[in-house]
N, C-alpha and C. Protein backbone atom coordinates (compact mmCIF):
# COMPACT_ATOMS: atom_id res chain seq x y z
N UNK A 1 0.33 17.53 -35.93
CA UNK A 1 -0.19 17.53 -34.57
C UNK A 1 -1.30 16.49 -34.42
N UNK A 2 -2.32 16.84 -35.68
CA UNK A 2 -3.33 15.54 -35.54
C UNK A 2 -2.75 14.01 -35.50
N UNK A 3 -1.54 14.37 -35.75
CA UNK A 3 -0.99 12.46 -36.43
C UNK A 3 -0.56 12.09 -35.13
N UNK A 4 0.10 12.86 -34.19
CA UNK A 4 0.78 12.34 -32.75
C UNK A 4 -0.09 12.41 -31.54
N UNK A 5 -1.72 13.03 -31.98
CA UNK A 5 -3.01 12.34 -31.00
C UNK A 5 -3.18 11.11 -31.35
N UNK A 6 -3.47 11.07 -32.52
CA UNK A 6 -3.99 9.81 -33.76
C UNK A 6 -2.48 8.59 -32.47
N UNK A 7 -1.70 8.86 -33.11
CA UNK A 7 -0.55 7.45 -32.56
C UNK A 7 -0.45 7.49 -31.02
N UNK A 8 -1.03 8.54 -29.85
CA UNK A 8 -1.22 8.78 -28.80
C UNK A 8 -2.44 8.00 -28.17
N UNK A 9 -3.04 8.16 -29.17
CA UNK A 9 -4.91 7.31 -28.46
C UNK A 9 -4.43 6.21 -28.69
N UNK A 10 -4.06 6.06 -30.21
CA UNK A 10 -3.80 4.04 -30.31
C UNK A 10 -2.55 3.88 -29.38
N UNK A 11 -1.72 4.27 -28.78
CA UNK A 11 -0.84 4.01 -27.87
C UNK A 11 -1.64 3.20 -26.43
N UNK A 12 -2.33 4.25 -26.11
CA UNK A 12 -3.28 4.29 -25.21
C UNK A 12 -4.10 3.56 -24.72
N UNK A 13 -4.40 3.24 -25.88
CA UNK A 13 -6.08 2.35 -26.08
C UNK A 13 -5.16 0.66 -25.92
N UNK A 14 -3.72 0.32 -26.70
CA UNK A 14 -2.52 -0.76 -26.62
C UNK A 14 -2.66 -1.01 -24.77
N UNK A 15 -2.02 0.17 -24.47
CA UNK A 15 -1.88 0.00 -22.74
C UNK A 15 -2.80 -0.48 -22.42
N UNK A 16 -4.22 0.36 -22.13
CA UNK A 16 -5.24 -0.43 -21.42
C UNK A 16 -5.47 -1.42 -21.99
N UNK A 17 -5.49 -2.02 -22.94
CA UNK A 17 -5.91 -3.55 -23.77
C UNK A 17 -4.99 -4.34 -22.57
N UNK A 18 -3.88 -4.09 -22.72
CA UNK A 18 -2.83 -4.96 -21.90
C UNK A 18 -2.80 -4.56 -20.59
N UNK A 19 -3.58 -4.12 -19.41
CA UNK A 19 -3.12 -3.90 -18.31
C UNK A 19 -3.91 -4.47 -17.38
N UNK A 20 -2.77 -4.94 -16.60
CA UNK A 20 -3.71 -6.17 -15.60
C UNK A 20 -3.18 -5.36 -14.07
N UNK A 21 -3.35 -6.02 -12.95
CA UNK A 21 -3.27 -5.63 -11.80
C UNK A 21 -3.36 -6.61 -11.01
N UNK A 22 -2.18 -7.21 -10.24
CA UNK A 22 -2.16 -7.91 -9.23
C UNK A 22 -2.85 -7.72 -7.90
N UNK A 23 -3.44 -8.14 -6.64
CA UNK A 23 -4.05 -8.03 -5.67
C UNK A 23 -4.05 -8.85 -4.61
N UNK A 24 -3.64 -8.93 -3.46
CA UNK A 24 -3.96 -10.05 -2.53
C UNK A 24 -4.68 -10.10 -1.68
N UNK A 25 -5.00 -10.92 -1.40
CA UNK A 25 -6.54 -10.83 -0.34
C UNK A 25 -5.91 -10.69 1.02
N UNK A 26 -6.24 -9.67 1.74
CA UNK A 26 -5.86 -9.75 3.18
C UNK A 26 -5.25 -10.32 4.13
N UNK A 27 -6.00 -11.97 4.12
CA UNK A 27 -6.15 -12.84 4.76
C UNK A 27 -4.72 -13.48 4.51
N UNK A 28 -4.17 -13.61 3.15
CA UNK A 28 -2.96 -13.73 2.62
C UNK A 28 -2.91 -15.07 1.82
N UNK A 29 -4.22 -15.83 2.00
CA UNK A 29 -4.52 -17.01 1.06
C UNK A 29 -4.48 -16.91 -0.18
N UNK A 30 -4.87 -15.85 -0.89
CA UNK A 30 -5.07 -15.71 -2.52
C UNK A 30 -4.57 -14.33 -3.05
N UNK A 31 -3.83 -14.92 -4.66
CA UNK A 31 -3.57 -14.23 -5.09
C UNK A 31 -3.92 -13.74 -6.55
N UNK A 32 -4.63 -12.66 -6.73
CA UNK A 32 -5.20 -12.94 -8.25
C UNK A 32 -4.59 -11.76 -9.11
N UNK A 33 -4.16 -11.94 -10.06
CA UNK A 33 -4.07 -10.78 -11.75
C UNK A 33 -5.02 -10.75 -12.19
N UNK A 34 -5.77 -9.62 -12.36
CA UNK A 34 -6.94 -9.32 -13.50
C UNK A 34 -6.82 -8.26 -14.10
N UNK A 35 -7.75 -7.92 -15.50
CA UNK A 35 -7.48 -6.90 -16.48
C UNK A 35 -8.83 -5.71 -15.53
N UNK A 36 -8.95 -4.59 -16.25
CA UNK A 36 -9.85 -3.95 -15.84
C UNK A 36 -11.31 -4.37 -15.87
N UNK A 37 -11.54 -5.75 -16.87
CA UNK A 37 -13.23 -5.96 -17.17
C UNK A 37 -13.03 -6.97 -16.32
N UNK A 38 -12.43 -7.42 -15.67
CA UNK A 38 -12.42 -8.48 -14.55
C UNK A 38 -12.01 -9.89 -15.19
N UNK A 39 -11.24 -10.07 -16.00
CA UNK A 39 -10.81 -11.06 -16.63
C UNK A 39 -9.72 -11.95 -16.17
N UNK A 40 -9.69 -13.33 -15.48
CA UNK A 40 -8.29 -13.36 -14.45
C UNK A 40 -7.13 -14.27 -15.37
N UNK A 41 -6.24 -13.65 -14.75
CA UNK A 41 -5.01 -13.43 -16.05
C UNK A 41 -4.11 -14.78 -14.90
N UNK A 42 -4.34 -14.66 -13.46
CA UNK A 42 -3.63 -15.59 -12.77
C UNK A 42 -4.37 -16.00 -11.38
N UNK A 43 -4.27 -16.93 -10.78
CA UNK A 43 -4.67 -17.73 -9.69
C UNK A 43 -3.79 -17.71 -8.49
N UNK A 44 -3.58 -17.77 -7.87
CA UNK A 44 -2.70 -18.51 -6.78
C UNK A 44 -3.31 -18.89 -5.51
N UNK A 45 -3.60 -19.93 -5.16
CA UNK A 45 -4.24 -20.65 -3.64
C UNK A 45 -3.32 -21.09 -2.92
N UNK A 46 -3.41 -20.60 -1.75
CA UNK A 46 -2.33 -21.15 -0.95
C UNK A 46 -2.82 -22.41 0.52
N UNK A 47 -2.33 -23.76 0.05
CA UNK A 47 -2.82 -24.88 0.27
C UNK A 47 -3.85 -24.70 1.79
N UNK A 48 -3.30 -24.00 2.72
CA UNK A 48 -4.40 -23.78 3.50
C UNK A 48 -5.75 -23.22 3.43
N UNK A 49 -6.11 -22.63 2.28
CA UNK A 49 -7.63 -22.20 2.01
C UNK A 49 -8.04 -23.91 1.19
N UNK A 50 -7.76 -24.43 0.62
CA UNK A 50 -8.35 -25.58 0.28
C UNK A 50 -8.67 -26.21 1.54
N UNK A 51 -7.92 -26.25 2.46
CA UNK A 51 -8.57 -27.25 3.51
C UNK A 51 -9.57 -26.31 4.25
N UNK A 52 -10.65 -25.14 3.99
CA UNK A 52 -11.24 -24.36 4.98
C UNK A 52 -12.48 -24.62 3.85
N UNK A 53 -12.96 -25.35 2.97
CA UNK A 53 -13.95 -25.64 1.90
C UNK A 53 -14.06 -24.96 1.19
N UNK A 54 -15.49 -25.53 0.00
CA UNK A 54 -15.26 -24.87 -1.04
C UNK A 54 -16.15 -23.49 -0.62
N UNK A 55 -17.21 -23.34 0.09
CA UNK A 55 -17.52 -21.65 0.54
C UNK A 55 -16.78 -20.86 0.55
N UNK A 56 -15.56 -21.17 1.71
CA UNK A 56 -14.73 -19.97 1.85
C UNK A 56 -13.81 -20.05 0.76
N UNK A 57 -13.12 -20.92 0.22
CA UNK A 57 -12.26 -20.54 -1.15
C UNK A 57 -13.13 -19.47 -1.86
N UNK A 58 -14.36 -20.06 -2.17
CA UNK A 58 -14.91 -19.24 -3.59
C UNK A 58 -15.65 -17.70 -2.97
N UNK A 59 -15.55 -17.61 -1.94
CA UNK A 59 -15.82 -16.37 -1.21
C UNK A 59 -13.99 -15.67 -0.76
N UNK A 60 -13.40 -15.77 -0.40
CA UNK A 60 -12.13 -15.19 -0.85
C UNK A 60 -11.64 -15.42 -2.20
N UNK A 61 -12.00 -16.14 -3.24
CA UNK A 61 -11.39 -16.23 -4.56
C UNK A 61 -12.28 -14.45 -5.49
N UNK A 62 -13.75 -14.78 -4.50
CA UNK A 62 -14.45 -13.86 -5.53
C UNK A 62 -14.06 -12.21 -4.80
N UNK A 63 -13.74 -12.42 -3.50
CA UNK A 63 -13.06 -10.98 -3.15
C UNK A 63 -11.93 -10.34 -3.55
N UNK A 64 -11.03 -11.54 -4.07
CA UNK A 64 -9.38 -10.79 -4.27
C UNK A 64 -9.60 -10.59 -5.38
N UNK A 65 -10.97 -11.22 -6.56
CA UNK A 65 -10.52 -11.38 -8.21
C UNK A 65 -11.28 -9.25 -8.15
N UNK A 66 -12.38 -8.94 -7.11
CA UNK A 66 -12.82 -7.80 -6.81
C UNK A 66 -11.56 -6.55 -6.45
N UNK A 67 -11.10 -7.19 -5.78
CA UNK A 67 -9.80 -6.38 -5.26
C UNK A 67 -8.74 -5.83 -6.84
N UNK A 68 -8.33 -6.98 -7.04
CA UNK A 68 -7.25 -7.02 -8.36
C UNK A 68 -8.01 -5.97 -9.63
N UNK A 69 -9.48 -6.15 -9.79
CA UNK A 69 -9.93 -5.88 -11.11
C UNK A 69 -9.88 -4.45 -10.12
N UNK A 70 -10.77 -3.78 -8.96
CA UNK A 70 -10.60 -2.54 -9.04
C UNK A 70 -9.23 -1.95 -8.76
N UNK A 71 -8.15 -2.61 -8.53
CA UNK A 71 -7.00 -1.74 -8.60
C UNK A 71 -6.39 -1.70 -10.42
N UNK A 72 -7.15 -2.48 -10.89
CA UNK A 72 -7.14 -2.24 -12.58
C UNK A 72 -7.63 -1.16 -13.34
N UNK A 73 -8.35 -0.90 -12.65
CA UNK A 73 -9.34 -0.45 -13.30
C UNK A 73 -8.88 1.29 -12.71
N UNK A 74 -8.12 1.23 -11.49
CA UNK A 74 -7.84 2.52 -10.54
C UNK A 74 -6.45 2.99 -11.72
N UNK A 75 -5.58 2.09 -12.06
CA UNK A 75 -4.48 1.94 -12.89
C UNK A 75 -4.81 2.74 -14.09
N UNK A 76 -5.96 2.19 -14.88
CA UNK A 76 -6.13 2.52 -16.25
C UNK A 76 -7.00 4.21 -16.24
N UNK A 77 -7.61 4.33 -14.85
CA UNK A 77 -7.99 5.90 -14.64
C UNK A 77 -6.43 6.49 -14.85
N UNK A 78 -5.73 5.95 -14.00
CA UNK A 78 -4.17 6.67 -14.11
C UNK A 78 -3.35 6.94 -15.71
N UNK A 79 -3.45 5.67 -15.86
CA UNK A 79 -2.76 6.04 -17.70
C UNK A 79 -3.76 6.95 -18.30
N UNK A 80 -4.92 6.98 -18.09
CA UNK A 80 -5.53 8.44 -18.57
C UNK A 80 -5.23 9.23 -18.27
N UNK A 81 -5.17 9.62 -16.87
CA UNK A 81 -5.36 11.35 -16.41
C UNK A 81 -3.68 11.28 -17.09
N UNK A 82 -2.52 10.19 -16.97
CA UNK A 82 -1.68 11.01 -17.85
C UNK A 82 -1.58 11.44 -19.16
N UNK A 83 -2.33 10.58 -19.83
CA UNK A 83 -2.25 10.63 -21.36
C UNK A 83 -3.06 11.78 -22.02
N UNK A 84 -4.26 12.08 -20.88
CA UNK A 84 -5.10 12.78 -21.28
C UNK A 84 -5.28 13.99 -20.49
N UNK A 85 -4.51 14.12 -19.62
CA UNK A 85 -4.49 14.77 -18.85
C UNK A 85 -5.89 15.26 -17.41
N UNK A 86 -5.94 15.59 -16.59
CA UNK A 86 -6.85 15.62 -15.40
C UNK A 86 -8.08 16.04 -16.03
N UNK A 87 -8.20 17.03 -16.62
CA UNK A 87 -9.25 17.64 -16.82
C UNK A 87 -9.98 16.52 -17.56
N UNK A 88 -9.73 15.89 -18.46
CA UNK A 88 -10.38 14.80 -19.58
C UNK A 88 -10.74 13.76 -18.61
N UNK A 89 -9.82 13.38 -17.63
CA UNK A 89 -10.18 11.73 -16.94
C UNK A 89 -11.17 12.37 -15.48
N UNK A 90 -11.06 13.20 -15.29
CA UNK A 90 -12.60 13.94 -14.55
C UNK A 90 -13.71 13.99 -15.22
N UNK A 91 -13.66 13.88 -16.48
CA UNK A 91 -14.78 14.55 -17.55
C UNK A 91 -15.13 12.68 -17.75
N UNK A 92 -14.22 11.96 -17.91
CA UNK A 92 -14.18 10.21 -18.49
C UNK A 92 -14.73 9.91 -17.04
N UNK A 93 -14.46 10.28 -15.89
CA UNK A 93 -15.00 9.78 -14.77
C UNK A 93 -16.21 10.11 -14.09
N UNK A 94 -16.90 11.13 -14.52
CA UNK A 94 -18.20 11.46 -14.25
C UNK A 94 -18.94 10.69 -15.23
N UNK A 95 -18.68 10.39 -16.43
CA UNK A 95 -19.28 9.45 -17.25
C UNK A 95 -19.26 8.23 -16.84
N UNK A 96 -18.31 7.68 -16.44
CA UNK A 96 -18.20 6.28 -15.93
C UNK A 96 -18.30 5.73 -14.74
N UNK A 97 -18.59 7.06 -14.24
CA UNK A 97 -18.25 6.59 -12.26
C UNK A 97 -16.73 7.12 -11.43
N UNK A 98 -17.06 7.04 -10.59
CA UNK A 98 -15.67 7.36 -9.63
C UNK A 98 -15.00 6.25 -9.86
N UNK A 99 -14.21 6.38 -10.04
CA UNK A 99 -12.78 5.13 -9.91
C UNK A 99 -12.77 4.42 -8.30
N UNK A 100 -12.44 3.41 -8.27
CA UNK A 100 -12.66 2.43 -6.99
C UNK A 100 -11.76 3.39 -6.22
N UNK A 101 -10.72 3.58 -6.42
CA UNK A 101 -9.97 4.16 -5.54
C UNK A 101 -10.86 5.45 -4.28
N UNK A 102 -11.41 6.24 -5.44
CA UNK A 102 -11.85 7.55 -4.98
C UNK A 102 -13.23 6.64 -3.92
N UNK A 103 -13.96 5.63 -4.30
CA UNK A 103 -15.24 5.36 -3.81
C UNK A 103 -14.73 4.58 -2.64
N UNK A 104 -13.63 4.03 -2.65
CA UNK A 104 -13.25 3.29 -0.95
C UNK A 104 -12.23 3.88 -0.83
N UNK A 105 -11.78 3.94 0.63
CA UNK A 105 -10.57 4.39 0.96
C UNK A 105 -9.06 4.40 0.26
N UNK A 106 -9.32 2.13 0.36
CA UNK A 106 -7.87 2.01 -0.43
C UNK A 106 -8.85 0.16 -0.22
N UNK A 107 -8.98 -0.24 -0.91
CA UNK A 107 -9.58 -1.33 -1.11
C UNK A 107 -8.27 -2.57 -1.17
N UNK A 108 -7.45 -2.69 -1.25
CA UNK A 108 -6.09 -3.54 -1.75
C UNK A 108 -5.81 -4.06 -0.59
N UNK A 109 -5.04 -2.69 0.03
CA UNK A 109 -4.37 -2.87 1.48
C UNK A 109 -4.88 -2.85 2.18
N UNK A 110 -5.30 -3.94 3.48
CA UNK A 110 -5.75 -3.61 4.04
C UNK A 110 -4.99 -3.11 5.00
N UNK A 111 -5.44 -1.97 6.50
CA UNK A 111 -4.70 -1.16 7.00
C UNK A 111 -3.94 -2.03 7.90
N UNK A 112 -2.80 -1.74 7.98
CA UNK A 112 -1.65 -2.45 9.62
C UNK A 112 -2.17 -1.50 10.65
N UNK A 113 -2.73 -2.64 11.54
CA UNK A 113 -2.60 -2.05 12.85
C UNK A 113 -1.22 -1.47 13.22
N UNK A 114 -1.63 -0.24 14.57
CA UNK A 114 -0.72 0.48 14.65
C UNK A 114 0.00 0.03 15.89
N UNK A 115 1.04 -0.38 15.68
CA UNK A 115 2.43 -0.67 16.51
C UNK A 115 2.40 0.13 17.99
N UNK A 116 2.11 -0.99 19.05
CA UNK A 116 1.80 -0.28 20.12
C UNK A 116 3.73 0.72 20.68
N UNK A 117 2.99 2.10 21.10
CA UNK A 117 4.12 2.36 21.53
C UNK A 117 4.90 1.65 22.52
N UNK A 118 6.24 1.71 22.75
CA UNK A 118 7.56 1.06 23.30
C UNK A 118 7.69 2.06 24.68
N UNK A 119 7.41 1.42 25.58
CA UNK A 119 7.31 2.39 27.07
C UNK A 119 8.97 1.95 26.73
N UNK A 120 9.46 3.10 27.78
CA UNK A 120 10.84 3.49 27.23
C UNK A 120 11.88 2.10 28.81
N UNK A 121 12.81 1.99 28.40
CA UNK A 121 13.33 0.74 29.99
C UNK A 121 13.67 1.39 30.78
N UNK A 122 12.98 0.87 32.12
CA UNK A 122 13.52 2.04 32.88
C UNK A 122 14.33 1.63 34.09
N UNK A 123 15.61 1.90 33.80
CA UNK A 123 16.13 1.10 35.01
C UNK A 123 16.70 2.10 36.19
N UNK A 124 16.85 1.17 37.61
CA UNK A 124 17.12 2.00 38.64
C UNK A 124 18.29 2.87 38.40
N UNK A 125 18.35 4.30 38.69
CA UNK A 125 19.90 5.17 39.40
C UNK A 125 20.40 4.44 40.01
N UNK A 126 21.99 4.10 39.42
CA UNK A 126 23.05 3.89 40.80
C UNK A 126 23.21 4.77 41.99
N UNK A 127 23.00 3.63 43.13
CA UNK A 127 23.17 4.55 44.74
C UNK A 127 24.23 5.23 43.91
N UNK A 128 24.04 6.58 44.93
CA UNK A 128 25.24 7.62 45.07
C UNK A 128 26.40 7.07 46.14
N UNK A 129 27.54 7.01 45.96
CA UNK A 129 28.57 6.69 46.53
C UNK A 129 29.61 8.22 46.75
N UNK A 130 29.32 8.10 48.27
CA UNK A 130 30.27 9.06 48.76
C UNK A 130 31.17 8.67 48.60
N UNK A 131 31.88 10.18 48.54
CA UNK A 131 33.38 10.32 47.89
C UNK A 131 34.43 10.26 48.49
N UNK A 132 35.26 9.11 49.23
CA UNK A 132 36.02 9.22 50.14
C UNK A 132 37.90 9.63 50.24
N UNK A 133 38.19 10.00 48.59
CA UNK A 133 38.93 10.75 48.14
C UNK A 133 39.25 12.00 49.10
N UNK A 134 40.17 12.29 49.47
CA UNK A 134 40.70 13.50 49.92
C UNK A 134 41.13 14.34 48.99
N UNK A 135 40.08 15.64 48.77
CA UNK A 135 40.15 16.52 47.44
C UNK A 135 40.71 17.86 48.44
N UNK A 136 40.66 17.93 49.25
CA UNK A 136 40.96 19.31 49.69
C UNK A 136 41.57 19.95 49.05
N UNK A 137 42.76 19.32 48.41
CA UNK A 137 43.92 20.49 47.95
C UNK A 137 43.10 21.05 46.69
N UNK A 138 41.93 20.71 46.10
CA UNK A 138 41.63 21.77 44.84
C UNK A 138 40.56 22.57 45.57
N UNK A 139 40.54 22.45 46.81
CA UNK A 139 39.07 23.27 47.50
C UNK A 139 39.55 25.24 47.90
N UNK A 140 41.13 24.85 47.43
CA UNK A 140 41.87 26.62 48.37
C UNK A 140 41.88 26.89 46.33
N UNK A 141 41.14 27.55 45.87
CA UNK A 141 41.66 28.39 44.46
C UNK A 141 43.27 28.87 44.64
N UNK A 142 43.56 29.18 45.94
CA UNK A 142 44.82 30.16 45.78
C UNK A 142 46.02 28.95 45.40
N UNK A 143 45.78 27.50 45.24
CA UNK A 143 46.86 26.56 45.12
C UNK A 143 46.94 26.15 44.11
N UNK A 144 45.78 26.58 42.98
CA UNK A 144 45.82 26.69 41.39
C UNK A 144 46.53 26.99 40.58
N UNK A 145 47.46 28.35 41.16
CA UNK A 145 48.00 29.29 40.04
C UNK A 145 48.98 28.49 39.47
């Protein structure tokens, strides 16, 4: 039993070594991978933030690399509470802090506005057109039988 904690933690401890987390910045200019200590694993600029200077690049570069590391870091709370189950990564998270997740809403996504409702089409009733059919004969029941 001790030997399959023992190969469970070093399992564990493998994952988080290796776990990164992709993120994109809102705006939709940048895209960054980072590990949980904020380490960036990938870049991506998309040619229109170069032409807006170097302020705003390095002010959206330093928000998405923020974004990416706390959804890393939200990740590696997760491979705990499974590995270790809830009670332990509550006990690991009062020690360490709330996980980004729990301390902002949802930090990643930002929210979609909500889709204005669709007024329904409303088009005119056709005039009523009198009926100039001669129905009489179904008006006597007695010519039914």
């Amino acid at each position: 039993m001790n030997e399959e904690r023992l190969q469970a933690a070093e399992q564990l401890q493998r994952d988080l070594g290796a776990l990164t987390a992709t993120a994109e910045h809102p705006n939709g200019m940048c895209m960054v991978t980072a590990s949980p200590k904020g380490e960036i694993r990938a870049l991506h600029l998309h040619p229109a933030l170069l032409q807006q200077g170097a302020q705003a690049v390095g002010q959206v570069v330093t928000e998405t690399v923020r974004l990416a590391t706390n959804a890393a870091v939200q990740v590696s709370f997760n491979k705990m509470a499974l590995a270790l189950g809830d009670g332990m990564a509550i006990d690991v998270e009062s020690i360490a802090g709330d996980s980004p997740f729990r301390s902002t809403w949802n930090p990643v996504v930002p929210p979609e506005p909500a889709a204005p409702e669709a007024v329904p089409d409303r088009r005119p009733r056709p005039a009523r057109v009198e009926d100039t059919d001669d129905d009489a004969f179904f008006d006597n029941p007695s010519w039914l039988r």
